[in-house]
C-alpha atoms as a PDB file:
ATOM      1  CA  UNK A   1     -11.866  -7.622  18.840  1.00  0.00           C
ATOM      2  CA  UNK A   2     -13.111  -5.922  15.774  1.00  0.00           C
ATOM      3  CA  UNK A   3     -13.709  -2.054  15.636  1.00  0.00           C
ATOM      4  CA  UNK A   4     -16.995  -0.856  15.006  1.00  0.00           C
ATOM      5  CA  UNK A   5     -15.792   1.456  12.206  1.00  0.00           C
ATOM      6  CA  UNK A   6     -13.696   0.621   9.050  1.00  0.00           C
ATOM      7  CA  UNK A   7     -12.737   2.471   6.380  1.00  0.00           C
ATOM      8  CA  UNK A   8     -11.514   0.578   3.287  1.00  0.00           C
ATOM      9  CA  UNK A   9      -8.028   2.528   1.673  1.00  0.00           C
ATOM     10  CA  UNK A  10      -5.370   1.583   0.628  1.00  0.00           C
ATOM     11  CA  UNK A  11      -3.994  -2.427  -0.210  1.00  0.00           C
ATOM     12  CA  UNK A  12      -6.382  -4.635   1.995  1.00  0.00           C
ATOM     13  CA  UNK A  13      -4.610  -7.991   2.794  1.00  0.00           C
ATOM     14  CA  UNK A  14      -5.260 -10.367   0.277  1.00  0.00           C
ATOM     15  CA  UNK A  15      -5.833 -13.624   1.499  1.00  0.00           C
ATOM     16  CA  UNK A  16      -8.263 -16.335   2.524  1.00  0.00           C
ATOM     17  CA  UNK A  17     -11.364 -17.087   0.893  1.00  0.00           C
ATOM     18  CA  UNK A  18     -11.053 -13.576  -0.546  1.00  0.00           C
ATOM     19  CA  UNK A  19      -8.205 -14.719  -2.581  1.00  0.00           C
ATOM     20  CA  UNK A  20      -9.129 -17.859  -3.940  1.00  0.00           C
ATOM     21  CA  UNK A  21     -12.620 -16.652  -5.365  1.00  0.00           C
ATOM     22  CA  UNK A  22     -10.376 -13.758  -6.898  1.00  0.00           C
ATOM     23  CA  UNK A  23      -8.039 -15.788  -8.472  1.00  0.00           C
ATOM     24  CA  UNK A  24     -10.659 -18.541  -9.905  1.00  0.00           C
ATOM     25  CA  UNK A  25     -12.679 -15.624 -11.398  1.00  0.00           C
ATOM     26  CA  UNK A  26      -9.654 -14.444 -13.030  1.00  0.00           C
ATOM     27  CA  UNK A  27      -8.499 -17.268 -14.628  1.00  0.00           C
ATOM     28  CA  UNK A  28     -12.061 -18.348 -15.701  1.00  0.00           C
ATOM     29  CA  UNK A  29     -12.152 -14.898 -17.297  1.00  0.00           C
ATOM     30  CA  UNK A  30      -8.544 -15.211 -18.973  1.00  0.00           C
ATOM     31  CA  UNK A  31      -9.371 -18.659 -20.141  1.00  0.00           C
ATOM     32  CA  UNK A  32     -12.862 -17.574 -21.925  1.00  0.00           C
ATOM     33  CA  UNK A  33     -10.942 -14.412 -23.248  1.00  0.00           C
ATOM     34  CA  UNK A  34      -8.221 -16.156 -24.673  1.00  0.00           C
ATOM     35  CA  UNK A  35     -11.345 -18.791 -26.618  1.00  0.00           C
ATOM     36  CA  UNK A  36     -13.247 -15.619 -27.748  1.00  0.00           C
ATOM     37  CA  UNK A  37      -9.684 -14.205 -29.402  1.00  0.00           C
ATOM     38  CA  UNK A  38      -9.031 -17.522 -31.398  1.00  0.00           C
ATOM     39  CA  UNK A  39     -13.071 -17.565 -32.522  1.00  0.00           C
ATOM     40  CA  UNK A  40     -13.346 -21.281 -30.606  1.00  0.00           C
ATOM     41  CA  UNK A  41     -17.078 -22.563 -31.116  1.00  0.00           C
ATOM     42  CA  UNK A  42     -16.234 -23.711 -27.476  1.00  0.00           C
ATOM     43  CA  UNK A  43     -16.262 -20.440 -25.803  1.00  0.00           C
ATOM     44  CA  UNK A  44     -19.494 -19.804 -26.803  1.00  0.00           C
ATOM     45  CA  UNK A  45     -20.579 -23.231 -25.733  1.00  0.00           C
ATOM     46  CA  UNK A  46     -18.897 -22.313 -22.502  1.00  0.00           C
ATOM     47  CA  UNK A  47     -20.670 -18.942 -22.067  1.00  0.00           C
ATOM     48  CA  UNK A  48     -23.895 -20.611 -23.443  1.00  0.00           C
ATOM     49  CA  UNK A  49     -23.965 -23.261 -20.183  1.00  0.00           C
ATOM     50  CA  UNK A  50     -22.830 -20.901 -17.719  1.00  0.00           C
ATOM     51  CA  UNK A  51     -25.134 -17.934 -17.626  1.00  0.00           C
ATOM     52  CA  UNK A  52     -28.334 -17.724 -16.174  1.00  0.00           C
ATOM     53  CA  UNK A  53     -30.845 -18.214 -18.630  1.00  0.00           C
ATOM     54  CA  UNK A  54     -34.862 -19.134 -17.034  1.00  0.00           C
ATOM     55  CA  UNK A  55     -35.451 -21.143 -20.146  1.00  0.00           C
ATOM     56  CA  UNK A  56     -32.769 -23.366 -19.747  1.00  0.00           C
ATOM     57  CA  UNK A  57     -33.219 -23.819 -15.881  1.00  0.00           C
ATOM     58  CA  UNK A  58     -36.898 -24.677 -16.734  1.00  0.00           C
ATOM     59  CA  UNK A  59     -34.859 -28.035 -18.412  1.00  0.00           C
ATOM     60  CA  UNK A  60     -32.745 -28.527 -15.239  1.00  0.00           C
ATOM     61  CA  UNK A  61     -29.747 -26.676 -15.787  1.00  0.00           C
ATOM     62  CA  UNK A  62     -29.582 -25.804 -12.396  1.00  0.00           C
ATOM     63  CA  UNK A  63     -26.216 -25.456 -12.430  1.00  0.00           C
ATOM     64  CA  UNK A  64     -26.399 -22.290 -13.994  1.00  0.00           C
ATOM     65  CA  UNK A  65     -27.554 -20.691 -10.985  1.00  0.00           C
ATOM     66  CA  UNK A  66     -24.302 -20.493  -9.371  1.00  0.00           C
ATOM     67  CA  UNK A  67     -22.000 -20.213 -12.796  1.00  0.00           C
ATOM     68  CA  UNK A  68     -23.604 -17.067 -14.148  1.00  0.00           C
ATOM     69  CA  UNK A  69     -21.518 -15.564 -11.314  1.00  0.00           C
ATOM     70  CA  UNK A  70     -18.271 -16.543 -12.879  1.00  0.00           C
ATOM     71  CA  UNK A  71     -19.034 -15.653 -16.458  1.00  0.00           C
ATOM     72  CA  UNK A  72     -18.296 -12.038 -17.560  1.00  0.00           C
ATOM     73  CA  UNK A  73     -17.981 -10.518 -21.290  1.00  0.00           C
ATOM     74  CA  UNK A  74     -16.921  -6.826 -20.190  1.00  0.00           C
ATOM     75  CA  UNK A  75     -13.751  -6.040 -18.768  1.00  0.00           C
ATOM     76  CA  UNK A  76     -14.140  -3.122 -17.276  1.00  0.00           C
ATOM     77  CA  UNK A  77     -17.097  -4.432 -15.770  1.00  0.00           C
ATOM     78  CA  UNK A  78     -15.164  -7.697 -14.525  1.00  0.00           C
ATOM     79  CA  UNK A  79     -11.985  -5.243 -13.287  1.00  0.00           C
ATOM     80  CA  UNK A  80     -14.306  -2.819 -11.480  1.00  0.00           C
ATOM     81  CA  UNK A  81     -16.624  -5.944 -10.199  1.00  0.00           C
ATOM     82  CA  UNK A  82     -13.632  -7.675  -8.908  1.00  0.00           C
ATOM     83  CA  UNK A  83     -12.227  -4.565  -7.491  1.00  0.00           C
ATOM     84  CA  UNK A  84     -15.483  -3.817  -4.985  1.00  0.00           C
ATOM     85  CA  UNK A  85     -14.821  -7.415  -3.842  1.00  0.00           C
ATOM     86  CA  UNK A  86     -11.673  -7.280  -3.507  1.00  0.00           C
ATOM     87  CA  UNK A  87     -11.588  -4.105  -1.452  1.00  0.00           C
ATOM     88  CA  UNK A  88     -15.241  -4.269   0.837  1.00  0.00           C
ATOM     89  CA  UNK A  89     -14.857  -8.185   0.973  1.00  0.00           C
ATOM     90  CA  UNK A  90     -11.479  -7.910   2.769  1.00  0.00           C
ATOM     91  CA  UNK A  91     -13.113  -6.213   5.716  1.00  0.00           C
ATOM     92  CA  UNK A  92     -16.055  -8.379   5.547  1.00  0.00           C
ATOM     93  CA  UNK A  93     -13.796 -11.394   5.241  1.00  0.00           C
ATOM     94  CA  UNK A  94     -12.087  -9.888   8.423  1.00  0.00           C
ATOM     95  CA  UNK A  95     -15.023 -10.453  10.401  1.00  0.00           C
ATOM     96  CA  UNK A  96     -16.603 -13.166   9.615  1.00  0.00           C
ATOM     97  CA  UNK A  97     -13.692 -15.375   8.749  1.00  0.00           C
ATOM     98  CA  UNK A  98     -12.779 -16.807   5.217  1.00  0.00           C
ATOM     99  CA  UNK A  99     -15.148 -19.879   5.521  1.00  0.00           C
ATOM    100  CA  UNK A 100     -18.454 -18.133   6.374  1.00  0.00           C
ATOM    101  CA  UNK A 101     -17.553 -15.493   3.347  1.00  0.00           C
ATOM    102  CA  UNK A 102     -17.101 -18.432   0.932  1.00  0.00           C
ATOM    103  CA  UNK A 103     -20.649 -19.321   1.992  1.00  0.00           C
ATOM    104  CA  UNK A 104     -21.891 -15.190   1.890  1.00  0.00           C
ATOM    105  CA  UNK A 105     -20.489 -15.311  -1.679  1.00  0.00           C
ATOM    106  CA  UNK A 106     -21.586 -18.249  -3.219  1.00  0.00           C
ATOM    107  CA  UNK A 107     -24.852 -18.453  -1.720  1.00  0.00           C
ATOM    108  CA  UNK A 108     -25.750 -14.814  -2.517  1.00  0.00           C
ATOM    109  CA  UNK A 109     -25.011 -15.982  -6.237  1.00  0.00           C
ATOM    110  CA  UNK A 110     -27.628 -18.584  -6.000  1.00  0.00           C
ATOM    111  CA  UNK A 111     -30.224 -16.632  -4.017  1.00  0.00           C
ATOM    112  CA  UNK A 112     -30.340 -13.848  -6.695  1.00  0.00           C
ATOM    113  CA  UNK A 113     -30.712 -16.329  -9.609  1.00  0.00           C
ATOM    114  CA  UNK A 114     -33.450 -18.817  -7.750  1.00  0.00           C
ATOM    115  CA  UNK A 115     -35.388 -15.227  -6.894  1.00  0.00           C
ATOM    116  CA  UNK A 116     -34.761 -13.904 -10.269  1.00  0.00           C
ATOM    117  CA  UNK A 117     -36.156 -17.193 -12.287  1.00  0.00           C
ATOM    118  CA  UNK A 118     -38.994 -16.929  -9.566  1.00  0.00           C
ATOM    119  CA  UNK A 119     -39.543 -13.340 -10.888  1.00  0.00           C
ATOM    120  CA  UNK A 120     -39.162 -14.981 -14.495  1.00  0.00           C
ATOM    121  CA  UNK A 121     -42.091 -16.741 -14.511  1.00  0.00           C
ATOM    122  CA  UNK A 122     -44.171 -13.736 -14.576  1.00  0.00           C
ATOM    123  CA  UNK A 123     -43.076 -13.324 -18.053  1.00  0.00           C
ATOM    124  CA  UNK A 124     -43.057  -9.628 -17.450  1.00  0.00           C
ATOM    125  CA  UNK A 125     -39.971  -9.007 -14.792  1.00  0.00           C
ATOM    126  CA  UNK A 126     -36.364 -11.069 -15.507  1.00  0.00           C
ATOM    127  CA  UNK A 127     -36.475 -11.339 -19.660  1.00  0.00           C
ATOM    128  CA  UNK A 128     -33.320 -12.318 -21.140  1.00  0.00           C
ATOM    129  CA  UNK A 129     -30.071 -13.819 -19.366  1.00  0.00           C
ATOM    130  CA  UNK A 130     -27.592 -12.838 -16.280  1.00  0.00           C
ATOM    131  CA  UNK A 131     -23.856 -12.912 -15.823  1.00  0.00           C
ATOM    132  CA  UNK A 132     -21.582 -11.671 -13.798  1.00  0.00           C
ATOM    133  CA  UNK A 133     -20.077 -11.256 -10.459  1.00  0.00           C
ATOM    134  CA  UNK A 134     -22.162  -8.410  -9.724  1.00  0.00           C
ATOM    135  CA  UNK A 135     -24.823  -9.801  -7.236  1.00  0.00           C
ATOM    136  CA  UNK A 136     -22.316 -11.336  -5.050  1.00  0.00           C
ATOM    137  CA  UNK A 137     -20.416  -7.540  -5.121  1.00  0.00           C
ATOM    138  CA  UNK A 138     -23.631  -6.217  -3.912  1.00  0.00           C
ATOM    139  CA  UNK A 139     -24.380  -8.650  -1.567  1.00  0.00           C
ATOM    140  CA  UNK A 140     -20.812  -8.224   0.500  1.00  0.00           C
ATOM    141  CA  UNK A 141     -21.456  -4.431  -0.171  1.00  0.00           C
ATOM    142  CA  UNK A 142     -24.875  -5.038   1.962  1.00  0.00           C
ATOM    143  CA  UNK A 143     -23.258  -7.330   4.892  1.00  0.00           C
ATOM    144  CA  UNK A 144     -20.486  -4.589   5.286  1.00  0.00           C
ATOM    145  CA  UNK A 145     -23.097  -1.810   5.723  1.00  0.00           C
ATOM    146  CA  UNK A 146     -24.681  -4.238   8.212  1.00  0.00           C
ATOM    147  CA  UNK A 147     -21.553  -5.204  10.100  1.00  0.00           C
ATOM    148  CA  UNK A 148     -20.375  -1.688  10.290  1.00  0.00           C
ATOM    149  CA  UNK A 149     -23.468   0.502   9.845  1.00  0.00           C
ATOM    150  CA  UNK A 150     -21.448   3.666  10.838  1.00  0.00           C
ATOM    151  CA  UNK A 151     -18.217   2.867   8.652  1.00  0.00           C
ATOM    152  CA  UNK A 152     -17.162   5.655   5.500  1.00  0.00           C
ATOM    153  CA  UNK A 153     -15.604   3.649   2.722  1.00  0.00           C
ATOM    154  CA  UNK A 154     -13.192   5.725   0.686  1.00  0.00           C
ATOM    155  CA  UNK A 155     -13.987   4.972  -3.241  1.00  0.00           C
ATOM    156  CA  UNK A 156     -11.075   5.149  -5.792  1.00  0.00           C
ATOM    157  CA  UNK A 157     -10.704   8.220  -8.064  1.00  0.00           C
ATOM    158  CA  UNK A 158     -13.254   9.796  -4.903  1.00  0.00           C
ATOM    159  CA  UNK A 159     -11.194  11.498  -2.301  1.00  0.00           C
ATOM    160  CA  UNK A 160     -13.465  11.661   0.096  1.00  0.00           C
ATOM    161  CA  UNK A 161     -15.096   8.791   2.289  1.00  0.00           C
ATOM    162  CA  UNK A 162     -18.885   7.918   2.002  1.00  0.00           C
ATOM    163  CA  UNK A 163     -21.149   6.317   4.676  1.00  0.00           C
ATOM    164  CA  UNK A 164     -21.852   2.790   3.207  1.00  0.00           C
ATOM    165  CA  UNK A 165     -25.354   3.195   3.857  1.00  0.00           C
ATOM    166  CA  UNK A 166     -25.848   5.881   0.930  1.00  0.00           C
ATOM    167  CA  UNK A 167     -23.762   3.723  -1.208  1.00  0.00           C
ATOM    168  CA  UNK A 168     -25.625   0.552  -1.009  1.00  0.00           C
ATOM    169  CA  UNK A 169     -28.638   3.354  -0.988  1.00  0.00           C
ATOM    170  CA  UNK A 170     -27.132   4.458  -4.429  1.00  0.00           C
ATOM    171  CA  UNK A 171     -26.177   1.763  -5.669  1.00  0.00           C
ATOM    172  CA  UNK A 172     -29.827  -0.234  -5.115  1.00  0.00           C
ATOM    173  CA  UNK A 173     -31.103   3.436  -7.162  1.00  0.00           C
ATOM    174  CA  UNK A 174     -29.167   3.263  -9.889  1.00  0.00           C
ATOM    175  CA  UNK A 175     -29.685  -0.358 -10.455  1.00  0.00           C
ATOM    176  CA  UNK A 176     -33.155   0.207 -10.241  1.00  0.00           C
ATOM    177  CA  UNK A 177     -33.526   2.842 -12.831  1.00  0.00           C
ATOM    178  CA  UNK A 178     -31.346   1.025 -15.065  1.00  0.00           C
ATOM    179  CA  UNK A 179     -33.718  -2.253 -14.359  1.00  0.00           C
ATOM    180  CA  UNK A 180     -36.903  -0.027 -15.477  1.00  0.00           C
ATOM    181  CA  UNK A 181     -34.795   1.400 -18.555  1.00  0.00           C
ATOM    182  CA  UNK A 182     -34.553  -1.726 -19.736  1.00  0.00           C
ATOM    183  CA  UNK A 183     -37.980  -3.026 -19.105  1.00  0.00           C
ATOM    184  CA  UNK A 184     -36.950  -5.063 -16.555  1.00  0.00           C
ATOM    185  CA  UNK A 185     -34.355  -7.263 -17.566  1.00  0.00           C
ATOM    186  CA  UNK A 186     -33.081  -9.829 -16.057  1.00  0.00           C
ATOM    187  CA  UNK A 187     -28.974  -8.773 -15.920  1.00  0.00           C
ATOM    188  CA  UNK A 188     -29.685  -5.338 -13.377  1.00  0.00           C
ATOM    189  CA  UNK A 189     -32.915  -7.756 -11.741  1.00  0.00           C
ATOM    190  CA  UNK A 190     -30.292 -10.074 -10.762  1.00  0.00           C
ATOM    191  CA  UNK A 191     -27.850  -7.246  -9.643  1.00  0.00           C
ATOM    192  CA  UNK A 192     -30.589  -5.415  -7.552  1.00  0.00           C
ATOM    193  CA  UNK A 193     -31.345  -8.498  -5.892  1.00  0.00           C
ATOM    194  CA  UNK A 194     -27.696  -9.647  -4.626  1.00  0.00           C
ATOM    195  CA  UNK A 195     -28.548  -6.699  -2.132  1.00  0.00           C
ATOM    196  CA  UNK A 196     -31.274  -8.391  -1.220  1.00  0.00           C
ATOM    197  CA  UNK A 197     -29.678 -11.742  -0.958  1.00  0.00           C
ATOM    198  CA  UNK A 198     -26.822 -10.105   1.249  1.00  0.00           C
ATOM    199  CA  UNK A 199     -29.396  -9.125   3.333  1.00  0.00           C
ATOM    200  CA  UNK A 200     -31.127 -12.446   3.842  1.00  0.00           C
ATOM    201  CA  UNK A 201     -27.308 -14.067   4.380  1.00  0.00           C
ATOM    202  CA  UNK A 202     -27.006 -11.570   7.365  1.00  0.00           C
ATOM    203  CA  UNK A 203     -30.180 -12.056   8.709  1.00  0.00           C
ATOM    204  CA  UNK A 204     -30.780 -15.539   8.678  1.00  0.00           C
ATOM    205  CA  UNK A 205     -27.126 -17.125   7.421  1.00  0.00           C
ATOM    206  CA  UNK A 206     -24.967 -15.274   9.723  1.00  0.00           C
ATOM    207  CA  UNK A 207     -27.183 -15.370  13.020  1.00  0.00           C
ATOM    208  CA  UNK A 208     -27.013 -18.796  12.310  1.00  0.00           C
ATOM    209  CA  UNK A 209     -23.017 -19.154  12.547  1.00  0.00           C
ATOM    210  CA  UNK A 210     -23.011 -16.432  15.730  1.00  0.00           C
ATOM    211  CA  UNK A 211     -25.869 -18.762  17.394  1.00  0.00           C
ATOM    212  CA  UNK A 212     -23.738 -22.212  16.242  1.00  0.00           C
ATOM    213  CA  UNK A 213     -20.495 -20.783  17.828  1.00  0.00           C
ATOM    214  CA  UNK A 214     -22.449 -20.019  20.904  1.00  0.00           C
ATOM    215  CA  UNK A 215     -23.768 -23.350  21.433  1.00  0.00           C
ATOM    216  CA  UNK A 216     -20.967 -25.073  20.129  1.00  0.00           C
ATOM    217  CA  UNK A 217     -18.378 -24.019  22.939  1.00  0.00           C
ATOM    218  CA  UNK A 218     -20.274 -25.341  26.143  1.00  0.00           C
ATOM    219  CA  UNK A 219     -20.872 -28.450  24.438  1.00  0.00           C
ATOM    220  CA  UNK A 220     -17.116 -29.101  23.762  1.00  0.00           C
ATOM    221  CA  UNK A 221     -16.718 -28.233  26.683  1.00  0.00           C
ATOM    222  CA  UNK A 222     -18.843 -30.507  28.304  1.00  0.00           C
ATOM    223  CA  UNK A 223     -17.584 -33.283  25.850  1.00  0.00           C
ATOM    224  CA  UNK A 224     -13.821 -32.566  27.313  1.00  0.00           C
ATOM    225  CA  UNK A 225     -15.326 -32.750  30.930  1.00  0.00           C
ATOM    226  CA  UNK A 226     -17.253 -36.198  29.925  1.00  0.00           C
ATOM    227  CA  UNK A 227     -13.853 -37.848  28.691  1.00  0.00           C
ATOM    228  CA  UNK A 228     -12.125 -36.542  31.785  1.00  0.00           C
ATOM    229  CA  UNK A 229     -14.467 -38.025  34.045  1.00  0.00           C
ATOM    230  CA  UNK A 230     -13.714 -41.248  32.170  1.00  0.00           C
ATOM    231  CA  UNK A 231     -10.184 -41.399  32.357  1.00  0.00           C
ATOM    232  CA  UNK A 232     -10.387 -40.799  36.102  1.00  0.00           C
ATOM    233  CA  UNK A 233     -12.750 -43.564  36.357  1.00  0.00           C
ATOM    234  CA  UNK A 234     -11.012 -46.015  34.179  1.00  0.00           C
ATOM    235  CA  UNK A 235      -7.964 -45.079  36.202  1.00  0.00           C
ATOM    236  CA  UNK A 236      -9.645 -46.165  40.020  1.00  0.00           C
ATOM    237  CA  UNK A 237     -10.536 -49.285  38.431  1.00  0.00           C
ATOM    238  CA  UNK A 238      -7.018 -49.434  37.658  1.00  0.00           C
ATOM    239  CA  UNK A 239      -6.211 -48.628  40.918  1.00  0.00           C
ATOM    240  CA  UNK A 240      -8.348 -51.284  42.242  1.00  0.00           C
ATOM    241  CA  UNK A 241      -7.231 -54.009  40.219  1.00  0.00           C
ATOM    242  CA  UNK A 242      -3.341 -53.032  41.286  1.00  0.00           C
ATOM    243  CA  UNK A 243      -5.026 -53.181  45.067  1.00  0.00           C
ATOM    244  CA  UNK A 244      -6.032 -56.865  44.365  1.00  0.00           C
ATOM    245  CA  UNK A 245      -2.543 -58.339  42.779  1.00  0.00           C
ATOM    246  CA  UNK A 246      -0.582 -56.779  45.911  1.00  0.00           C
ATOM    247  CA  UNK A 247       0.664 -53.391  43.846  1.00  0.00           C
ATOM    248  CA  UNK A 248       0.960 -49.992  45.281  1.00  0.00           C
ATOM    249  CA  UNK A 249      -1.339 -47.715  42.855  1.00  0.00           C
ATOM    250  CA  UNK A 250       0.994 -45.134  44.207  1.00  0.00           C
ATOM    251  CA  UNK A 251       3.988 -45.972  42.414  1.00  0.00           C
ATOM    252  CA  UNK A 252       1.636 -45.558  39.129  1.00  0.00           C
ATOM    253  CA  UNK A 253      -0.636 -42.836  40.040  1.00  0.00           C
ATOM    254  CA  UNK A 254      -0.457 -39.455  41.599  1.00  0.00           C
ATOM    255  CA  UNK A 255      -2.735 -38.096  44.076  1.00  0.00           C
ATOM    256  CA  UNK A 256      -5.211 -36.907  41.430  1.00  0.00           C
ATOM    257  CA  UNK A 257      -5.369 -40.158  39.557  1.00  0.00           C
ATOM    258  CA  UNK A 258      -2.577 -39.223  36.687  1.00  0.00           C
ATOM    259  CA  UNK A 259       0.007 -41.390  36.061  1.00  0.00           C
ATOM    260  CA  UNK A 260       3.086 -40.845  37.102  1.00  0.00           C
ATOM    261  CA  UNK A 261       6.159 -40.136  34.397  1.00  0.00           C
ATOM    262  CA  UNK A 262       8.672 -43.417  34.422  1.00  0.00           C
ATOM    263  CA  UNK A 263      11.622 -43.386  35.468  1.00  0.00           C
ATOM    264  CA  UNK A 264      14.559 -42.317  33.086  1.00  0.00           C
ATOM    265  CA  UNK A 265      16.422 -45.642  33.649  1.00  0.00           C
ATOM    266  CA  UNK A 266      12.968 -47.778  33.249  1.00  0.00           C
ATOM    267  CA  UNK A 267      12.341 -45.621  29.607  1.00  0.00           C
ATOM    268  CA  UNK A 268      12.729 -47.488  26.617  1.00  0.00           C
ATOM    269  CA  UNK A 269      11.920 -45.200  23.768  1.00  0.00           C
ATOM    270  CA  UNK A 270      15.399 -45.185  21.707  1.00  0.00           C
ATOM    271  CA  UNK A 271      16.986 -43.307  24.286  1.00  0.00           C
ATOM    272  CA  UNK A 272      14.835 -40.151  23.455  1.00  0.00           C
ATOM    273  CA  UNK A 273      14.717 -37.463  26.216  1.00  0.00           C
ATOM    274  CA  UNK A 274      11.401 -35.980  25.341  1.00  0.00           C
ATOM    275  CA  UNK A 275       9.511 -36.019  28.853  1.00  0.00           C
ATOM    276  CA  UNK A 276       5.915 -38.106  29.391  1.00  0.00           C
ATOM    277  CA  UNK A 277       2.671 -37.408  27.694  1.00  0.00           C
ATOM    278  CA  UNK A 278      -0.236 -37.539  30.737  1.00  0.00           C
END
């Protein structure tokens, strides 16, 4: 049973889905580093494939709409991004389970890049490239706020806790003055709309999973009562061909059509003492 308030302090538990996404950012991040410091033509070939550039999508580099997410060049802004993550995806890992965050976090990546090259083709809104974690941050930022609407969150270097509604209310503000400052590029577009995408997840992508769970338990359970039903019946046919060749079903079947355990003496596993699987 999950609370309806949280407050994130402290070491969350680092595990999960939580910890895998943290880890592969890292090294991805180390890795490109460690190109950039010996001047490697490669690291910029790297960078040049991975973020999100509309031009290059409009040639089919699709794949660019999910590896912006992993490519940083700041780190403070990687260490700070991977901090929100690691600290408001913990309780949103919590409750939804380390599978269905996987899918919150990599789909939010490619929602904010598909909307953002949509927004590209204006030519006005979404010049220049994207990169970063930062719209996946913003979209587990938005999913806590709407999982736990009345829930502080305690910020580091900030003793005191804030609602997360007026910081995903600040952080959308900022964002967007920094996405008119710079005439609407397409780095804080992209950022801006990870809340959105978070939203959309909840709304659409997380009903779904609620509503699949829902329906998926009376159906297994109605598949469990259909292969019951069937080993009953295969067992009164049983029963009935015993009948025929002169054989008490008794001495194979209980009163509720199970078979009965063998006798120790009649066992011939190896001598193992382990009792009998019904």
């Amino acid at each position: 049973m999950h609370r309806n308030r949280a407050t994130i302090g402290g070491l969350p538990p680092f595990r999960g889905s939580l910890r895998n996404i943290l880890i592969f950012s890292t090294v991805i991040y180390l890795v490109l580093v460690l190109l950039r410091a010996a001047h490697s033509p490669l690291a910029a070939a790297i960078y040049d494939l991975g973020i999100l550039k509309p031009e290059t999508i409009k040639h089919g580099w699709l794949w660019q709409l999910l590896t912006y997410g992993f490519i940083e060049f700041d780190p403070l802004n990687f260490l700070l991004t991977m901090l929100s993550v690691y600290f408001i995806g913990s309780a949103v890992q919590e409750r939804l389970g380390g599978r269905a965050f996987l899918e919150l976090y990599l789909s939010s990546l490619v929602g904010a890049g598909i909307l953002g090259f949509i927004f590209s083709l204006t030519g006005v809104v979404g010049t220049g490239f994207a990169y970063g974690a930062g719209a996946a941050a913003n979209a587990v930022l938005m999913v806590f706020y709407l999982l736990n609407r009345e829930a502080p969150i305690m910020i580091m270097f900030i003793p005191i806790p804030i609602p997360a509604k007026y910081l995903v209310i600040f952080t959308g503000a900022v964002e967007a003055v920094y996405l008119l400052l710079s005439h609407f590029s397409l780095f804080y577009l992209v950022l801006l709309l990870g809340l959105a995408s978070g939203y959309l997840w909840y709304r659409f992508g997380w009903r779904r999973i609620a509503v699949s769970g829902m329906v998926g338990k009376p159906i297994a359970n109605l598949r469990n009562s259909y292969h019951r039903w069937k080993r009953r019946r295969a067992g009164k046919k049983f029963q009935v061909y015993m009948k025929k060749h002169n054989q008490d079903p008794s001495d194979y079947f209980d009163e509720h059509g199970n078979f009965r355990p063998p006798d120790e003496k009649d066992k011939n596993n190896g001598g193992s003492t382990g009792g009998w699987v019904n």
